[in-house]
C-alpha atoms as a PDB file:
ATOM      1  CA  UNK A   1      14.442  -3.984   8.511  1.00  0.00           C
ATOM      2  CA  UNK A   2      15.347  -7.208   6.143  1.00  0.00           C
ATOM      3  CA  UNK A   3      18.977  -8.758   6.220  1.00  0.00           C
ATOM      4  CA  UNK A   4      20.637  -8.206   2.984  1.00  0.00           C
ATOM      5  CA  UNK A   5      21.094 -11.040   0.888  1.00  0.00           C
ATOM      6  CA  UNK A   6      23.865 -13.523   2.057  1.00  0.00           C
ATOM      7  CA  UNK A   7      26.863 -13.363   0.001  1.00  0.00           C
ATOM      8  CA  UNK A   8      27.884 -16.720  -2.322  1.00  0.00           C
ATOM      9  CA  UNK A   9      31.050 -17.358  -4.382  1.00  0.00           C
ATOM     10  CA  UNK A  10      31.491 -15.996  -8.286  1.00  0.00           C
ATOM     11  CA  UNK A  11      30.012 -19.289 -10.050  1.00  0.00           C
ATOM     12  CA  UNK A  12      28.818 -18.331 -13.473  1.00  0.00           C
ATOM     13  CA  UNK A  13      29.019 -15.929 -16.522  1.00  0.00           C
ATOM     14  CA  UNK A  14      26.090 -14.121 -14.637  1.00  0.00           C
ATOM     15  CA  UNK A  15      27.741 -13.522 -12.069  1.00  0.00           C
ATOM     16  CA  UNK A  16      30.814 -12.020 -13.739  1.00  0.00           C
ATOM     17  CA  UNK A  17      27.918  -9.801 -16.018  1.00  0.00           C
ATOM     18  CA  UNK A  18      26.861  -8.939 -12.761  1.00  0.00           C
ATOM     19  CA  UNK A  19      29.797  -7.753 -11.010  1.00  0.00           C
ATOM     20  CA  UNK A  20      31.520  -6.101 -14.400  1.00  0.00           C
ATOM     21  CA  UNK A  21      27.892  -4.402 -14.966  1.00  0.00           C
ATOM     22  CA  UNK A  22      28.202  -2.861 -11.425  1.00  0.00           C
ATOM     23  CA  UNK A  23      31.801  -2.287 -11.370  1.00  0.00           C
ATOM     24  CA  UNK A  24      32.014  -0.126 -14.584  1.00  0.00           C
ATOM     25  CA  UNK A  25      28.630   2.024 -13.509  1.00  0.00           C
ATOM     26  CA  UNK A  26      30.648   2.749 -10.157  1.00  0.00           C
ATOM     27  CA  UNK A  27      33.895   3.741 -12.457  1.00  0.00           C
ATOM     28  CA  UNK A  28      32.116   5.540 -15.278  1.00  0.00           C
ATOM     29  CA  UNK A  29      30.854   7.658 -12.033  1.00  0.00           C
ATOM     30  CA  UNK A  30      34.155   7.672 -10.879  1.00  0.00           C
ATOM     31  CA  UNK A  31      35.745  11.590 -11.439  1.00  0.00           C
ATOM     32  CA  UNK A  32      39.126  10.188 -11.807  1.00  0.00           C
ATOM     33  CA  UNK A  33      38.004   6.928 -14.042  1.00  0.00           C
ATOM     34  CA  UNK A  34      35.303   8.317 -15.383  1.00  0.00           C
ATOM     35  CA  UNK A  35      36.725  10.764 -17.903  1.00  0.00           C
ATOM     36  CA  UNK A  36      39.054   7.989 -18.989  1.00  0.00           C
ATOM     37  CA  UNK A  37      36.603   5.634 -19.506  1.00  0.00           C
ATOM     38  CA  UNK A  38      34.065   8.346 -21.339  1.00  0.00           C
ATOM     39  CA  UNK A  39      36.015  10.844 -23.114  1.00  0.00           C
ATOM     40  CA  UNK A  40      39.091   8.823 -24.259  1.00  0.00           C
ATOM     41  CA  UNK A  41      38.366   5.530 -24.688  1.00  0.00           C
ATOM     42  CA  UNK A  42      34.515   6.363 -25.323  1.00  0.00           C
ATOM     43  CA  UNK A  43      33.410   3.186 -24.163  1.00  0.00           C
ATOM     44  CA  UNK A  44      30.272   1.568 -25.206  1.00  0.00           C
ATOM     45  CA  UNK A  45      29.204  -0.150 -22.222  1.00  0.00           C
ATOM     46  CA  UNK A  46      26.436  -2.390 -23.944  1.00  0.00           C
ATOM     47  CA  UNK A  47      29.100  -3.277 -26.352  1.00  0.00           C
ATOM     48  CA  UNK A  48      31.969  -3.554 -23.917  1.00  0.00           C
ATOM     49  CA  UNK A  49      30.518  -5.813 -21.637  1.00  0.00           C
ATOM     50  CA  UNK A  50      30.900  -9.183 -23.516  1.00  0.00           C
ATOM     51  CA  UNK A  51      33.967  -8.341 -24.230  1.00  0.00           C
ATOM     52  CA  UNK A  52      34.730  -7.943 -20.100  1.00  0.00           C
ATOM     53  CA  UNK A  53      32.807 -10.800 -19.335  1.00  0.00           C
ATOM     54  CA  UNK A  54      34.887 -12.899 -21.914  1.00  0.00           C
ATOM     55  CA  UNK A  55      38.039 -11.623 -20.234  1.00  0.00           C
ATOM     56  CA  UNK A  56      36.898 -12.337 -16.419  1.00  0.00           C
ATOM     57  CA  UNK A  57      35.733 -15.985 -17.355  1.00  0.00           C
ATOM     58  CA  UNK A  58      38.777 -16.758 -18.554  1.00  0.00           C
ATOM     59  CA  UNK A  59      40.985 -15.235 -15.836  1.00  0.00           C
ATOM     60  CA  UNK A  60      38.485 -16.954 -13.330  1.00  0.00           C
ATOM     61  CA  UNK A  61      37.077 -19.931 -14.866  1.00  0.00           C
ATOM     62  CA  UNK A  62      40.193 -20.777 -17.872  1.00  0.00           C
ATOM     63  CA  UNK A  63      37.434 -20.576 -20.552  1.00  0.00           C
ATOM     64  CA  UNK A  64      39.476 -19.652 -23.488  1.00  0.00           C
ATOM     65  CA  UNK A  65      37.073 -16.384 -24.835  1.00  0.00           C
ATOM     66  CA  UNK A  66      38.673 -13.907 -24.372  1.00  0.00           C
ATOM     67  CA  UNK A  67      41.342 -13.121 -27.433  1.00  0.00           C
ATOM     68  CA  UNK A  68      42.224 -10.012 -27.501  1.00  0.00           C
ATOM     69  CA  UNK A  69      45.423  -8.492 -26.198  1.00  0.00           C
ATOM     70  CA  UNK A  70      44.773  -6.328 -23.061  1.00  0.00           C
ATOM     71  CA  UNK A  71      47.705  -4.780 -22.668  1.00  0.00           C
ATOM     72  CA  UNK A  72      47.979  -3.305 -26.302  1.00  0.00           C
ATOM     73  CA  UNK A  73      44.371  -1.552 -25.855  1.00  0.00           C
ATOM     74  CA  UNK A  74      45.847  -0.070 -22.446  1.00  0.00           C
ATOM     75  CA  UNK A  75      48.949   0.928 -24.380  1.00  0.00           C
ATOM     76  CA  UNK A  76      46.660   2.878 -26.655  1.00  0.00           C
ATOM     77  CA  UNK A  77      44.729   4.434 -23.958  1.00  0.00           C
ATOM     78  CA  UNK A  78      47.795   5.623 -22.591  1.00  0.00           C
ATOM     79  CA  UNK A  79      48.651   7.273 -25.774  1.00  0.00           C
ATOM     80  CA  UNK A  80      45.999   9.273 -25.808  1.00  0.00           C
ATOM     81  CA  UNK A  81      45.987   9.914 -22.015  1.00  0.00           C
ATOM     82  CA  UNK A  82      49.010   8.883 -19.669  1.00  0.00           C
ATOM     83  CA  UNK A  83      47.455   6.641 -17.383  1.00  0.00           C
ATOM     84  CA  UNK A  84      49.104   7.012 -13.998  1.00  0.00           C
ATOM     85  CA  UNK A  85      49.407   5.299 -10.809  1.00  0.00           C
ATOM     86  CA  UNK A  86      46.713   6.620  -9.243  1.00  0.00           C
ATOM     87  CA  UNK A  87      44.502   5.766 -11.973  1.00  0.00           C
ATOM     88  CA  UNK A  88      45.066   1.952 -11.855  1.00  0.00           C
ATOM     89  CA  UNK A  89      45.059   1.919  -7.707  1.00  0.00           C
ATOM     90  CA  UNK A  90      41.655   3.660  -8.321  1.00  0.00           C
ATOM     91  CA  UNK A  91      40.497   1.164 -10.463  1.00  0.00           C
ATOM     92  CA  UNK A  92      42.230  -1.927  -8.112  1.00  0.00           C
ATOM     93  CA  UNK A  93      40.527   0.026  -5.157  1.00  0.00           C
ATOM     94  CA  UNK A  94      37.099  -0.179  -7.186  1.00  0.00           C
ATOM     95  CA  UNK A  95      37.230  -3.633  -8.412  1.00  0.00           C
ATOM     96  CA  UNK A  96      38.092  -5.066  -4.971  1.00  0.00           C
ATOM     97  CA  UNK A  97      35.348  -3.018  -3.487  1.00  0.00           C
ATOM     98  CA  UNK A  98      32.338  -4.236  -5.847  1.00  0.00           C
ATOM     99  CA  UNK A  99      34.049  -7.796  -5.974  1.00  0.00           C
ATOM    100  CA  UNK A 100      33.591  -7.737  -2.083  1.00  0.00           C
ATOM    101  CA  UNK A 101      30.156  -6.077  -1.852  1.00  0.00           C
ATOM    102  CA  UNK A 102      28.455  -8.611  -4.059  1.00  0.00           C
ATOM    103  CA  UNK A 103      30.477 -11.687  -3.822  1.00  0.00           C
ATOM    104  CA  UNK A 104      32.511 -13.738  -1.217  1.00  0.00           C
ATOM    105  CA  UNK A 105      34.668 -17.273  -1.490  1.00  0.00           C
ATOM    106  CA  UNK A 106      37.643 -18.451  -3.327  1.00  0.00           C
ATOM    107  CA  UNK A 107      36.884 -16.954  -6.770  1.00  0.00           C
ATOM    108  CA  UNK A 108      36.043 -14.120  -5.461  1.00  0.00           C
ATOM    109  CA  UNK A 109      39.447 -13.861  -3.963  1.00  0.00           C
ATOM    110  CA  UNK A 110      40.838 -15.226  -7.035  1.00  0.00           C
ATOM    111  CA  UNK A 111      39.064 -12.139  -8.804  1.00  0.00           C
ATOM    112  CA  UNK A 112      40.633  -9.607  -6.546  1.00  0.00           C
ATOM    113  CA  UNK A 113      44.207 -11.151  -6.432  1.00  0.00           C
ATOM    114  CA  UNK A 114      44.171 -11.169 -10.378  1.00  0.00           C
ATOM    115  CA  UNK A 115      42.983  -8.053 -10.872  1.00  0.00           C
ATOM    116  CA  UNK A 116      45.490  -6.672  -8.704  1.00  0.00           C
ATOM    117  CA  UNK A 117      48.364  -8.619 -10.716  1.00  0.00           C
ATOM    118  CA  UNK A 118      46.648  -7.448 -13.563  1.00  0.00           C
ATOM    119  CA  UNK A 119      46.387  -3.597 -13.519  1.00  0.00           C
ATOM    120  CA  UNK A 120      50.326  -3.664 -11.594  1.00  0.00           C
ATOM    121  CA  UNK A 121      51.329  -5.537 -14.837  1.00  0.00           C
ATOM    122  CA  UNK A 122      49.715  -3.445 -16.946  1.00  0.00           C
ATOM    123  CA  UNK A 123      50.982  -0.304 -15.157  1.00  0.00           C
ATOM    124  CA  UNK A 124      54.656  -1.685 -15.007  1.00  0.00           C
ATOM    125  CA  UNK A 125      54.984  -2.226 -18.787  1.00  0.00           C
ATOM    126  CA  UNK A 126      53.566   1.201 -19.737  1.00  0.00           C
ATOM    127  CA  UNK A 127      56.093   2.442 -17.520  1.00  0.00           C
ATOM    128  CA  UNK A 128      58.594   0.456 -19.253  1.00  0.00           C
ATOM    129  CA  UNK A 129      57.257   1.802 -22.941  1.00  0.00           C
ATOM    130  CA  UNK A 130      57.865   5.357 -21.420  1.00  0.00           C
ATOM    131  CA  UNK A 131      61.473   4.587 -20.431  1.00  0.00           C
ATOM    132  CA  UNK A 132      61.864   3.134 -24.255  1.00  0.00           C
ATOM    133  CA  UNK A 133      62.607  -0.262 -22.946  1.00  0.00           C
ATOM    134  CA  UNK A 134      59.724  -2.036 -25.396  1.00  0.00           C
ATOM    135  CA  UNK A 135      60.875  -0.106 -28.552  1.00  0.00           C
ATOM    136  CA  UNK A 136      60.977  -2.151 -31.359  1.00  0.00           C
ATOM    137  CA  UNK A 137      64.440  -4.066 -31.949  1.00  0.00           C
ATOM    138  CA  UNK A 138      66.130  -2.297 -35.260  1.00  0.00           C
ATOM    139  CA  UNK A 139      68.379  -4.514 -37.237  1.00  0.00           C
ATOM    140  CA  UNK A 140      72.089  -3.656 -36.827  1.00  0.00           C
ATOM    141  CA  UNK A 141      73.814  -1.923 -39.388  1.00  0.00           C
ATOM    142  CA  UNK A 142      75.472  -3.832 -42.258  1.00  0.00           C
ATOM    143  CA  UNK A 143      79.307  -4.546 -41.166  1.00  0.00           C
ATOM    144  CA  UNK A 144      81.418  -2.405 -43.431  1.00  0.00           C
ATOM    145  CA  UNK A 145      83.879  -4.886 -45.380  1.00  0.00           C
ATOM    146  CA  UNK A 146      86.366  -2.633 -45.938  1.00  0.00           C
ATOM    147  CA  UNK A 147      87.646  -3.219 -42.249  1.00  0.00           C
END
């Protein structure tokens, strides 16, 4: 029997293609994540993961590539289908689990801790749009000058 490969810190874009490749195959498996990720959002995973890998390089290595605004794309998601919860402690669960099967060191932890901050961010402010708090601000009615 042959040791498995020693583990080594997150150092590259490869690396992040690597774990994103293997950590959206384990969700797209997933029967909680997996419908989400399918039906709803009807992801593209070929064309999805530059996209990912733009966003992980810059949360890990400050690269600058990834533009886009995360949250609003969630927001839309959970539109079509209220994401819960559960749904983003699954996916934290399933990130930190393929971060820490393929990868160990200070981005790695780095990787975990964000996407932890990440997906309770995320989860807190579409909490927030259900309870009406992010509703757009409406001008205030024209004072009456007859008072």
């Amino acid at each position: 029997m042959t040791n498995p490969a020693p583990l080594y810190d997150i150092e590259d874009r490869e690396d992040i293609a690597a774990l994103v490749e293997a950590f959206y195959k384990r969700a797209f498996a997933d029967p909680l994540l997996g419908p989400i990720f399918i039906d709803i959002a009807k992801m593209d995973l070929a064309a999805h993961m530059p996209i990912m890998c733009d966003f992980w390089e810059t949360v890990l290595f400050q690269t600058g590539a990834y533009r886009r605004n995360a949250f609003m794309i969630h927001l839309h998601l959970h539109q079509m289908e209220p994401l819960t919860k559960v749904h983003f402690q699954r996916w934290e669960d399933m990130w930190h689990q393929t971060v820490d099967e393929m990868f160990t060191g200070e981005k790695a932890i780095l990787a975990k801790l964000n996407a932890s901050r990440i997906a309770n961010s995320i989860h807190r402010r579409l909490e927030r749009t259900e309870d009406r708090e992010l509703l757009q601000i409406q001008p205030r009615p024209a004072a009456n000058p007859a008072n």
